[in-house]
PDB file of N, CA and C in Angstrom:
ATOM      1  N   UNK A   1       0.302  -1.623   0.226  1.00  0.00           N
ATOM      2  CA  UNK A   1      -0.634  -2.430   0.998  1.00  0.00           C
ATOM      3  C   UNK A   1      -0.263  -3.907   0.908  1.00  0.00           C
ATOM      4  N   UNK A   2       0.387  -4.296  -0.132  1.00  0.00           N
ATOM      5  CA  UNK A   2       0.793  -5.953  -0.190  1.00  0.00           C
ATOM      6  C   UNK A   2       1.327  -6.402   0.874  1.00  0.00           C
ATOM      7  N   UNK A   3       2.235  -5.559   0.955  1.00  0.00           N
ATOM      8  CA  UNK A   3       3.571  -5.571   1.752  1.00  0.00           C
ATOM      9  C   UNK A   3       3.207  -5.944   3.176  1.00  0.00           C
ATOM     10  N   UNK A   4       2.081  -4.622   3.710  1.00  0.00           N
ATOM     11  CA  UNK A   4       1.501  -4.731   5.103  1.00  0.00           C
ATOM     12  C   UNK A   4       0.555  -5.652   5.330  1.00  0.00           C
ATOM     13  N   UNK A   5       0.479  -6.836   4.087  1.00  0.00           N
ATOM     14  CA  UNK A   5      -0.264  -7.905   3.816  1.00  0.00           C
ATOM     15  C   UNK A   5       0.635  -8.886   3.666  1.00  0.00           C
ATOM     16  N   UNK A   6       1.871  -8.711   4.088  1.00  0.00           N
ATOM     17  CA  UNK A   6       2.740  -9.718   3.997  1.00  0.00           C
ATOM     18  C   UNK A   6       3.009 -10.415   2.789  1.00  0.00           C
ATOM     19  N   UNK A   7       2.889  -9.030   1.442  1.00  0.00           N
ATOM     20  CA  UNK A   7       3.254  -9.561   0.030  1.00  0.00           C
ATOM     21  C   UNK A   7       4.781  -9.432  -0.263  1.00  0.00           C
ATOM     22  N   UNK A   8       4.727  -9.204  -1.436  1.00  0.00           N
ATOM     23  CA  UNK A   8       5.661  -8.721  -1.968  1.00  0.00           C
ATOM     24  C   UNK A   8       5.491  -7.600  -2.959  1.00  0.00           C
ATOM     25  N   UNK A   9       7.002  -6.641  -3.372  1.00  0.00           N
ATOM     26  CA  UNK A   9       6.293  -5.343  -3.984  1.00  0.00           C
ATOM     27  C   UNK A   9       5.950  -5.654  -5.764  1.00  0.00           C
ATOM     28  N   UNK A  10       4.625  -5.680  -6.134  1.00  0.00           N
ATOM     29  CA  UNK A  10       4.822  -5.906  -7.232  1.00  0.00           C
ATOM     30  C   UNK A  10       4.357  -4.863  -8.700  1.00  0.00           C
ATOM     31  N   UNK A  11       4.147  -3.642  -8.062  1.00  0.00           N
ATOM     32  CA  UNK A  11       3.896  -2.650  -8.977  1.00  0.00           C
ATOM     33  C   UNK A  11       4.884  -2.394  -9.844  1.00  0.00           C
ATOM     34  N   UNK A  12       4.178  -1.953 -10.599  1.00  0.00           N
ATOM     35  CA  UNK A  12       5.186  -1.463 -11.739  1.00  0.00           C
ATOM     36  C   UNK A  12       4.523  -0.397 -12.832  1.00  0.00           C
ATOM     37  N   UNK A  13       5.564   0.691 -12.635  1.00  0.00           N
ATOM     38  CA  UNK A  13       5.310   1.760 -13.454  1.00  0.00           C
ATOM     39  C   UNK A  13       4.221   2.061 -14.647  1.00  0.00           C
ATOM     40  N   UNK A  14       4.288   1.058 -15.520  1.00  0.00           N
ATOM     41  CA  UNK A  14       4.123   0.826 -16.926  1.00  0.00           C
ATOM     42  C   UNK A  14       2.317   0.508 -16.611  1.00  0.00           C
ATOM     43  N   UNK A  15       2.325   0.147 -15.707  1.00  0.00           N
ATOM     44  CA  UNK A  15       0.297  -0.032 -15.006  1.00  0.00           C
ATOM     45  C   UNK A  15      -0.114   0.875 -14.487  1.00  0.00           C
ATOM     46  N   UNK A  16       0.643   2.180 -14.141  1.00  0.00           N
ATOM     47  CA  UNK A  16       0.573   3.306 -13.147  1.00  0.00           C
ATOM     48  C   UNK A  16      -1.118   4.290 -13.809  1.00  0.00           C
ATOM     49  N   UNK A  17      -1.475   3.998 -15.266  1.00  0.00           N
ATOM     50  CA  UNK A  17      -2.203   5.203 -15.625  1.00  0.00           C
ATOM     51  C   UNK A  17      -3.529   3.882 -16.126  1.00  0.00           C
ATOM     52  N   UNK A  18      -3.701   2.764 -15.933  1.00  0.00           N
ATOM     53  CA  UNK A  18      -4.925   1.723 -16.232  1.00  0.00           C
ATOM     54  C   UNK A  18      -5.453   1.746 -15.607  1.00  0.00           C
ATOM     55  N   UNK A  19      -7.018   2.510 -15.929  1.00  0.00           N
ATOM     56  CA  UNK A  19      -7.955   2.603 -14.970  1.00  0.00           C
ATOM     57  C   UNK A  19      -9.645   2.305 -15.678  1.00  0.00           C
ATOM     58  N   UNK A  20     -10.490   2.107 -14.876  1.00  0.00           N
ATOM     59  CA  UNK A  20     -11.788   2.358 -16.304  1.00  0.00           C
ATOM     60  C   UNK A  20     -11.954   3.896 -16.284  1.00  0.00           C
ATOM     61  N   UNK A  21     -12.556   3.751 -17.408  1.00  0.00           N
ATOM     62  CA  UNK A  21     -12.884   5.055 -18.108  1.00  0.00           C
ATOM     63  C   UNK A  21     -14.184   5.837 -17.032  1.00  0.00           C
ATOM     64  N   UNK A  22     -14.238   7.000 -16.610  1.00  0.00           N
ATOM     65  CA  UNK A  22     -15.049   7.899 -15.855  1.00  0.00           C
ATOM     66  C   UNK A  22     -16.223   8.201 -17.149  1.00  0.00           C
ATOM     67  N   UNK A  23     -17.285   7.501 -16.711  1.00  0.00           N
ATOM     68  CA  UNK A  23     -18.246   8.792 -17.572  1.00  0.00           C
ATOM     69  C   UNK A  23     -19.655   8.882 -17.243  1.00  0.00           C
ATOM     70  N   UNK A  24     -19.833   8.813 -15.828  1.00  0.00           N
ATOM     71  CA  UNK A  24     -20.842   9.136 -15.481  1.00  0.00           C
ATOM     72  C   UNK A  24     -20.631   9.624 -13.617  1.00  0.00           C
ATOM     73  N   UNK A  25     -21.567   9.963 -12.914  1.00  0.00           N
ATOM     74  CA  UNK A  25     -21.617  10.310 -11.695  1.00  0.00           C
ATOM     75  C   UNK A  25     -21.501   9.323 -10.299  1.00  0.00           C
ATOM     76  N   UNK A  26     -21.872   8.096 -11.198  1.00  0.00           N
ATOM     77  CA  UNK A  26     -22.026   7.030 -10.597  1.00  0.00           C
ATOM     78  C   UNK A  26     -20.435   6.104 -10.674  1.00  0.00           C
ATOM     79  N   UNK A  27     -19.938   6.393 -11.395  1.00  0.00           N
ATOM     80  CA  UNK A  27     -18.190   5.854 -11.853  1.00  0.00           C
ATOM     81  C   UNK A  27     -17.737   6.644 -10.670  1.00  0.00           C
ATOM     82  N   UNK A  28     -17.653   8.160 -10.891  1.00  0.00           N
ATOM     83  CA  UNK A  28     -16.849   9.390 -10.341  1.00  0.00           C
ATOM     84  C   UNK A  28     -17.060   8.557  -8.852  1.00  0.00           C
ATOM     85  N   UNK A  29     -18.387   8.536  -8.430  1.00  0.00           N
ATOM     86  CA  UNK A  29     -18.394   7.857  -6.495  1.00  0.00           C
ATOM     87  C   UNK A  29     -18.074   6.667  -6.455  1.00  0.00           C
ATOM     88  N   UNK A  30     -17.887   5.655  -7.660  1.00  0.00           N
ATOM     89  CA  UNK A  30     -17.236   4.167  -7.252  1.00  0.00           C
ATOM     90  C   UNK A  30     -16.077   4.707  -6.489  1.00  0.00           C
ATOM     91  N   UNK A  31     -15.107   5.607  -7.672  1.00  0.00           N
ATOM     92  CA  UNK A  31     -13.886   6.324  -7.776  1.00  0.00           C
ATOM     93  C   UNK A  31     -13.366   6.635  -6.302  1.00  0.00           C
ATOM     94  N   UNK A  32     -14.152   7.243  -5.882  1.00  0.00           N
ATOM     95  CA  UNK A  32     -13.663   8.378  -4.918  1.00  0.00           C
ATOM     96  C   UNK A  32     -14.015   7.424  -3.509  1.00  0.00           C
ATOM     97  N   UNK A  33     -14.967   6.610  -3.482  1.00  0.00           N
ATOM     98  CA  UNK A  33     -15.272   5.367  -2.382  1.00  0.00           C
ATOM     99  C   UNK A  33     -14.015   4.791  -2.244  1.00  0.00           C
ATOM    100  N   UNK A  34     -13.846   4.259  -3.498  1.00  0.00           N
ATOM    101  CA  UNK A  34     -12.742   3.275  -3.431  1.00  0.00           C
ATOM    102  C   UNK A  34     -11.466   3.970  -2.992  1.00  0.00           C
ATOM    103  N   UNK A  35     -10.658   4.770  -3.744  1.00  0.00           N
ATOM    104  CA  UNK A  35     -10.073   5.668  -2.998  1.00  0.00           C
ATOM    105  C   UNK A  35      -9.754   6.438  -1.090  1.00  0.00           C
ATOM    106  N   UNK A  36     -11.241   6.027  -1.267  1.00  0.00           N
ATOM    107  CA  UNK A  36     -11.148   6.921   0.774  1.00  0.00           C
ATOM    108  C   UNK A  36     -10.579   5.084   1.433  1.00  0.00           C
ATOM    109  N   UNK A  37     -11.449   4.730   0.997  1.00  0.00           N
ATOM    110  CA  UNK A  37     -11.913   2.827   1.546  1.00  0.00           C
ATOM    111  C   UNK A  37     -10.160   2.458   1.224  1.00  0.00           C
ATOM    112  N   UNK A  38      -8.948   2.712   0.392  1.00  0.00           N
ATOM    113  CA  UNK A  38      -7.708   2.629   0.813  1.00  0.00           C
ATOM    114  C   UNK A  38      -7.201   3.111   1.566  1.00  0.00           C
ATOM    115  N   UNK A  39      -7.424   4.398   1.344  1.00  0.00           N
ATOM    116  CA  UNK A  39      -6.826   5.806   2.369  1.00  0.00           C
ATOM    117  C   UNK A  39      -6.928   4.888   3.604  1.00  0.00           C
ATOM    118  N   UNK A  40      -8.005   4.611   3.955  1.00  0.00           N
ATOM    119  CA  UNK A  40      -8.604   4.294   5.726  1.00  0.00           C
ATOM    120  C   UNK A  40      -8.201   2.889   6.179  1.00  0.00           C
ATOM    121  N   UNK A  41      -7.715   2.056   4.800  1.00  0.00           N
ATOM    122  CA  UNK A  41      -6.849   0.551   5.356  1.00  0.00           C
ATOM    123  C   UNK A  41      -5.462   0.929   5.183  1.00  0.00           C
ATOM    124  N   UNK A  42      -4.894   1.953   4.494  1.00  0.00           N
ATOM    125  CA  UNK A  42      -3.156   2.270   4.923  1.00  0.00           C
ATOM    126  C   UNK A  42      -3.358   2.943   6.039  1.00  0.00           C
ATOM    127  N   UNK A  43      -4.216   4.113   6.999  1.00  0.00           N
ATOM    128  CA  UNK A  43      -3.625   4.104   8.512  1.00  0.00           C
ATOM    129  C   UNK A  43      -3.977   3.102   9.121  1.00  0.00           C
ATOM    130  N   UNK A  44      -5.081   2.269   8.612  1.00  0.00           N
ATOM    131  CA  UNK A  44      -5.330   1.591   9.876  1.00  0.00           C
ATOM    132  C   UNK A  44      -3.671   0.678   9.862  1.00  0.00           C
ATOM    133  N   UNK A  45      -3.480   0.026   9.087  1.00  0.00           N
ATOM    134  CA  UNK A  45      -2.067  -1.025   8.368  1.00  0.00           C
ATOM    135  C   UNK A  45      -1.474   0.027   9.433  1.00  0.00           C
ATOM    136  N   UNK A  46      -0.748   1.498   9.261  1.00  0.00           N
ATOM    137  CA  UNK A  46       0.156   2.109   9.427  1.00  0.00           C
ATOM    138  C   UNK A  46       0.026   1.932  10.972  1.00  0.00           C
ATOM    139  N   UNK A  47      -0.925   2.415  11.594  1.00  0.00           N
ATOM    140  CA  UNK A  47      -1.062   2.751  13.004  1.00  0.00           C
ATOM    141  C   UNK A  47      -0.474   1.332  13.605  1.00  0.00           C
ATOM    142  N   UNK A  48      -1.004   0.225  13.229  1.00  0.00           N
ATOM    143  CA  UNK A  48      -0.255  -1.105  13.821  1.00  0.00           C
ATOM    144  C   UNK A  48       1.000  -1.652  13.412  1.00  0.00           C
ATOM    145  N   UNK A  49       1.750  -0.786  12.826  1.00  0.00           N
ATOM    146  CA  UNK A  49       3.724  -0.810  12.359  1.00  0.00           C
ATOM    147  C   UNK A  49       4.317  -0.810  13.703  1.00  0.00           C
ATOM    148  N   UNK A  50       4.690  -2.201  13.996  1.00  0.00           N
ATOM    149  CA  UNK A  50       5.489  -1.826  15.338  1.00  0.00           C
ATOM    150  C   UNK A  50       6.697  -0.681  14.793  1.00  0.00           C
ATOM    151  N   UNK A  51       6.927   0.073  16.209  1.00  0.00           N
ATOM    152  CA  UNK A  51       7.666   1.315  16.011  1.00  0.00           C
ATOM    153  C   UNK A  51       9.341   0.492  15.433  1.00  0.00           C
ATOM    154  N   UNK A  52       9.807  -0.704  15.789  1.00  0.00           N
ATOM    155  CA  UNK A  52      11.050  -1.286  15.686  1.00  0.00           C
ATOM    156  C   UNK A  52      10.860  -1.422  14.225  1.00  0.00           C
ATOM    157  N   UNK A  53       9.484  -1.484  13.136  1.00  0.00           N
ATOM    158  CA  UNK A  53      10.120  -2.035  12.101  1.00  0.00           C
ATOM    159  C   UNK A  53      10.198  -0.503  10.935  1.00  0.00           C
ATOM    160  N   UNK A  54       9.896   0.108  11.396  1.00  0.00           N
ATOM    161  CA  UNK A  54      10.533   1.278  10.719  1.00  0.00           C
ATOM    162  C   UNK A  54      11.061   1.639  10.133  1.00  0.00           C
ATOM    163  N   UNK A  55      12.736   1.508  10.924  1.00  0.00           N
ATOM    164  CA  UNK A  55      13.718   1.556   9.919  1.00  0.00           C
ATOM    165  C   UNK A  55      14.140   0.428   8.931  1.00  0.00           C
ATOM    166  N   UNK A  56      13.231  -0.414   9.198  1.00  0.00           N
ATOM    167  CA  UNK A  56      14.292  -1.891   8.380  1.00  0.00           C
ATOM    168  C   UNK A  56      13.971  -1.761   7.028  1.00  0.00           C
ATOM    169  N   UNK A  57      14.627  -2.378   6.398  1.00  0.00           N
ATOM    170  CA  UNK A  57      14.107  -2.311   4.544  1.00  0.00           C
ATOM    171  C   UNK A  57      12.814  -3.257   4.337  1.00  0.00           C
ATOM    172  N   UNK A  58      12.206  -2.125   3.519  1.00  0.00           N
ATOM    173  CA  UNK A  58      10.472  -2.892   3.261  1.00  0.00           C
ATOM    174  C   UNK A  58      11.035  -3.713   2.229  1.00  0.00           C
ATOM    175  N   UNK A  59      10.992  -5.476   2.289  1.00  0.00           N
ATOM    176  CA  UNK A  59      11.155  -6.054   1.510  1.00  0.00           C
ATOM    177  C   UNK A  59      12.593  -6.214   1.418  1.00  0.00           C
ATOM    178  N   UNK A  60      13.184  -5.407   0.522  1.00  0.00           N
ATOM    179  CA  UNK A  60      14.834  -5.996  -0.001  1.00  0.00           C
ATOM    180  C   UNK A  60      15.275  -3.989   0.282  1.00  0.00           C
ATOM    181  N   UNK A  61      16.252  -4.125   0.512  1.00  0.00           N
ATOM    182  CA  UNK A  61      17.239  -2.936   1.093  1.00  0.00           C
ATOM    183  C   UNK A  61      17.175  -1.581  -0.316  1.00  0.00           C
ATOM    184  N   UNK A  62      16.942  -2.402  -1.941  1.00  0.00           N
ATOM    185  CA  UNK A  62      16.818  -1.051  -2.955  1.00  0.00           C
ATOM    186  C   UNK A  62      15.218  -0.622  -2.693  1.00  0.00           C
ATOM    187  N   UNK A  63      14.289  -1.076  -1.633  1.00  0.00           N
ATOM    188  CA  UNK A  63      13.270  -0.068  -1.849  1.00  0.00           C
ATOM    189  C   UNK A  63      13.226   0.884  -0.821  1.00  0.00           C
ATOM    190  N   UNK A  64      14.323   0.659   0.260  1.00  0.00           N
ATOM    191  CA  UNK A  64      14.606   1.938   1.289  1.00  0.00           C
ATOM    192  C   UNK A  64      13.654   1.460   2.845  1.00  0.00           C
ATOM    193  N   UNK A  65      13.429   2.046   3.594  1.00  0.00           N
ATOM    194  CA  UNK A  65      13.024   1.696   4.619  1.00  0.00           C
ATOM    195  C   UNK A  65      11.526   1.384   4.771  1.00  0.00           C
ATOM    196  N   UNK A  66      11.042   1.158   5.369  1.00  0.00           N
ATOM    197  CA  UNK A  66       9.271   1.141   5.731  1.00  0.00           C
ATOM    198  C   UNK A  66       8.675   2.856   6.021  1.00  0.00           C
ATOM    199  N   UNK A  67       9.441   3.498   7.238  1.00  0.00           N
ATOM    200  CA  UNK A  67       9.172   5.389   7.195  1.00  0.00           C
ATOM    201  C   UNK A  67       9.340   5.992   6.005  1.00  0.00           C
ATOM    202  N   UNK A  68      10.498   5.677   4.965  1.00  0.00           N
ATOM    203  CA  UNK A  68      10.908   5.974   3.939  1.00  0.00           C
ATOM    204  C   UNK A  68       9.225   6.132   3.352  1.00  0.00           C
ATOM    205  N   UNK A  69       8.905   4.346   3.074  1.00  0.00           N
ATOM    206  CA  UNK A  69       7.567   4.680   2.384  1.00  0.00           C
ATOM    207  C   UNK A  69       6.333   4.864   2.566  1.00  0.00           C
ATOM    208  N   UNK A  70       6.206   5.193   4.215  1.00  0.00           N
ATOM    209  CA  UNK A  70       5.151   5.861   4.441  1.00  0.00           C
ATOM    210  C   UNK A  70       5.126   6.942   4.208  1.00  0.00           C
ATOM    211  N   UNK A  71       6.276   7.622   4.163  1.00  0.00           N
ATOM    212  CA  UNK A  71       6.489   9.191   4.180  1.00  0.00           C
ATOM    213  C   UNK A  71       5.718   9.397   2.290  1.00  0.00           C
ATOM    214  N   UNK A  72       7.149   8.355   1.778  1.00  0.00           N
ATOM    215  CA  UNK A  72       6.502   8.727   0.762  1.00  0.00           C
ATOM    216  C   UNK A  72       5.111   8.864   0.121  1.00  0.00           C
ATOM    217  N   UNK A  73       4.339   8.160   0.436  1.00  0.00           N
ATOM    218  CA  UNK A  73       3.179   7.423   0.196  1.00  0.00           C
ATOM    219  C   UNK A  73       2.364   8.814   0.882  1.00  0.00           C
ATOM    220  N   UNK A  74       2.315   9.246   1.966  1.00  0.00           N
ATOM    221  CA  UNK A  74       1.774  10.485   2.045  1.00  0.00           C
ATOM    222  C   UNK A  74       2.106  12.057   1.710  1.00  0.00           C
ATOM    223  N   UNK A  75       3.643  11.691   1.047  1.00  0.00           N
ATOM    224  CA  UNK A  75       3.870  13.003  -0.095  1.00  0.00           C
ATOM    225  C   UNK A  75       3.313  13.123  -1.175  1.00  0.00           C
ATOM    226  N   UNK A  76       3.138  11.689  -1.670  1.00  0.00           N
ATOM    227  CA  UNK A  76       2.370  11.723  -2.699  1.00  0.00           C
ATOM    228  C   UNK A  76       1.172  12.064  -3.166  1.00  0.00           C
ATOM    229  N   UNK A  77       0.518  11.564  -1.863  1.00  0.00           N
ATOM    230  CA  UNK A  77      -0.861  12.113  -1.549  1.00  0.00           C
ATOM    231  C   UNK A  77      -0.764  13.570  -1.430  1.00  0.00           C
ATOM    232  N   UNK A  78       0.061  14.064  -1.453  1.00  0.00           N
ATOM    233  CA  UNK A  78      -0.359  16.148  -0.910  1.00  0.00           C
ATOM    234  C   UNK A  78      -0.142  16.298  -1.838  1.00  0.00           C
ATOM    235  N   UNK A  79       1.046  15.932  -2.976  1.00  0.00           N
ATOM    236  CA  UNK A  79       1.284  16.300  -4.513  1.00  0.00           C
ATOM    237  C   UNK A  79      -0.171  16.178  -5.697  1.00  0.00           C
ATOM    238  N   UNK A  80      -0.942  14.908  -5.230  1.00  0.00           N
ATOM    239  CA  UNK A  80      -2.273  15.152  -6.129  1.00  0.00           C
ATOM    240  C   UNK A  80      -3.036  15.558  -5.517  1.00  0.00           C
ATOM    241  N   UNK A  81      -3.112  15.711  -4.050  1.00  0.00           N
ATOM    242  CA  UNK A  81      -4.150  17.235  -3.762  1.00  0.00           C
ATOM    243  C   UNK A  81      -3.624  18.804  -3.864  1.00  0.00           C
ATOM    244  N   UNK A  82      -2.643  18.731  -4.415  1.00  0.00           N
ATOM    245  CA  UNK A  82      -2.154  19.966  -4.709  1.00  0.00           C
ATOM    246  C   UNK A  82      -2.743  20.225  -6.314  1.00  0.00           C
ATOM    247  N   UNK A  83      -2.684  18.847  -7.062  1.00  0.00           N
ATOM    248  CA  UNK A  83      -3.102  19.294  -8.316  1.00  0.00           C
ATOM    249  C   UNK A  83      -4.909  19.268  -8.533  1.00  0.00           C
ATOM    250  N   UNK A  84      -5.174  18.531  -7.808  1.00  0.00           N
ATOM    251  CA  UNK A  84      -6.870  18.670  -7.521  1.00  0.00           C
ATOM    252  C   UNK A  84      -7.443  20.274  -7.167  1.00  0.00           C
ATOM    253  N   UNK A  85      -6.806  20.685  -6.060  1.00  0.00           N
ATOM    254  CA  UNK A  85      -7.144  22.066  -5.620  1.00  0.00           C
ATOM    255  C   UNK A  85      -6.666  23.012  -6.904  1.00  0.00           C
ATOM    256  N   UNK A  86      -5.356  22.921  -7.441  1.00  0.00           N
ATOM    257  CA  UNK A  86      -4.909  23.640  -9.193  1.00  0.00           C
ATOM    258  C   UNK A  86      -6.351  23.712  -9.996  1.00  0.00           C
ATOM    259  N   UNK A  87      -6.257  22.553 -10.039  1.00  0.00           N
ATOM    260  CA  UNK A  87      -7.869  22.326 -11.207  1.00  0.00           C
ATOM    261  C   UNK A  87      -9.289  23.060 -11.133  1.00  0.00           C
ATOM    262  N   UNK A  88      -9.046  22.651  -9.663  1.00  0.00           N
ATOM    263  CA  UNK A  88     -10.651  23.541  -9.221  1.00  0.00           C
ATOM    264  C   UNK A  88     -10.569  24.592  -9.244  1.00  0.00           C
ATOM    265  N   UNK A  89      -9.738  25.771  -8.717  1.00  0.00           N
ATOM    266  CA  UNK A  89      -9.369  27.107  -9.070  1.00  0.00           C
ATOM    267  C   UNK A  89      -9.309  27.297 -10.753  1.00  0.00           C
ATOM    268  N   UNK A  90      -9.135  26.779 -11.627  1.00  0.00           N
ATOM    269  CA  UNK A  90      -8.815  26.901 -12.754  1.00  0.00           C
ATOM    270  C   UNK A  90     -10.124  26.386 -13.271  1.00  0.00           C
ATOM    271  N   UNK A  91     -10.802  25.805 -12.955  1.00  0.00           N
ATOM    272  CA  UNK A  91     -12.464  25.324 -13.679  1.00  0.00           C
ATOM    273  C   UNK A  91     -13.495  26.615 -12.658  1.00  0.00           C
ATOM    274  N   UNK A  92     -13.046  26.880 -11.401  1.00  0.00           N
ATOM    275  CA  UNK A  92     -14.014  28.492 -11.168  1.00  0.00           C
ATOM    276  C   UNK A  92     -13.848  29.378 -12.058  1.00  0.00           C
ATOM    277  N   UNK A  93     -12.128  29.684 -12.270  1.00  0.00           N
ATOM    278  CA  UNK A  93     -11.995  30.918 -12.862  1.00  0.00           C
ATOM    279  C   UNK A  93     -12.492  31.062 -14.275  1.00  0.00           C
ATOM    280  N   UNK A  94     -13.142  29.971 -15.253  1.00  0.00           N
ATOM    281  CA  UNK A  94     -13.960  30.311 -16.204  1.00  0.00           C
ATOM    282  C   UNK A  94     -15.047  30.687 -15.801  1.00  0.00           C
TER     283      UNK A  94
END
């Protein structure tokens, strides 16, 4: 999202798992708000990608193209709803 904000990329791995702590019902829906409320500003960001900038390198040429990381960015997303749907089958089956 920086990026399609005209940042620069500045994540980094080592921040990937800092989050607050879940422990109530009211955390869990900050959680999951906040979550959709990104979801719904990366298409909107995505849908207005002119089609020309696509292929160009997001930023500097080692992070790969702009499709590159949309693609990625929504593989990723099916990989933790793959493990969400795991979980729930596995918390019925007790």
């Amino acid at each position: 999202m920086q990026v399609f904000n005209g940042g620069l990329i500045t994540i980094k791995d080592k921040y990937s798992f800092i989050m607050a702590e879940i422990t109530n019902e009211d955390d869990w829906n900050k959680l999951v708000n906040h979550f959709i409320r990104n979801a719904e500003l990366f298409v909107s960001k995505v849908e207005k990608v002119d089609d020309g900038l696509l292929d160009r390198p997001m930023v500097k040429e080692k992070y790969g193209s702009y499709i590159k990381n949309i693609e990625g960015v929504i593989e990723h997303s099916y990989y933790h709803l793959g493990q969400v749907l795991l979980l729930c089958k596995l918390i019925l089956q007790q």
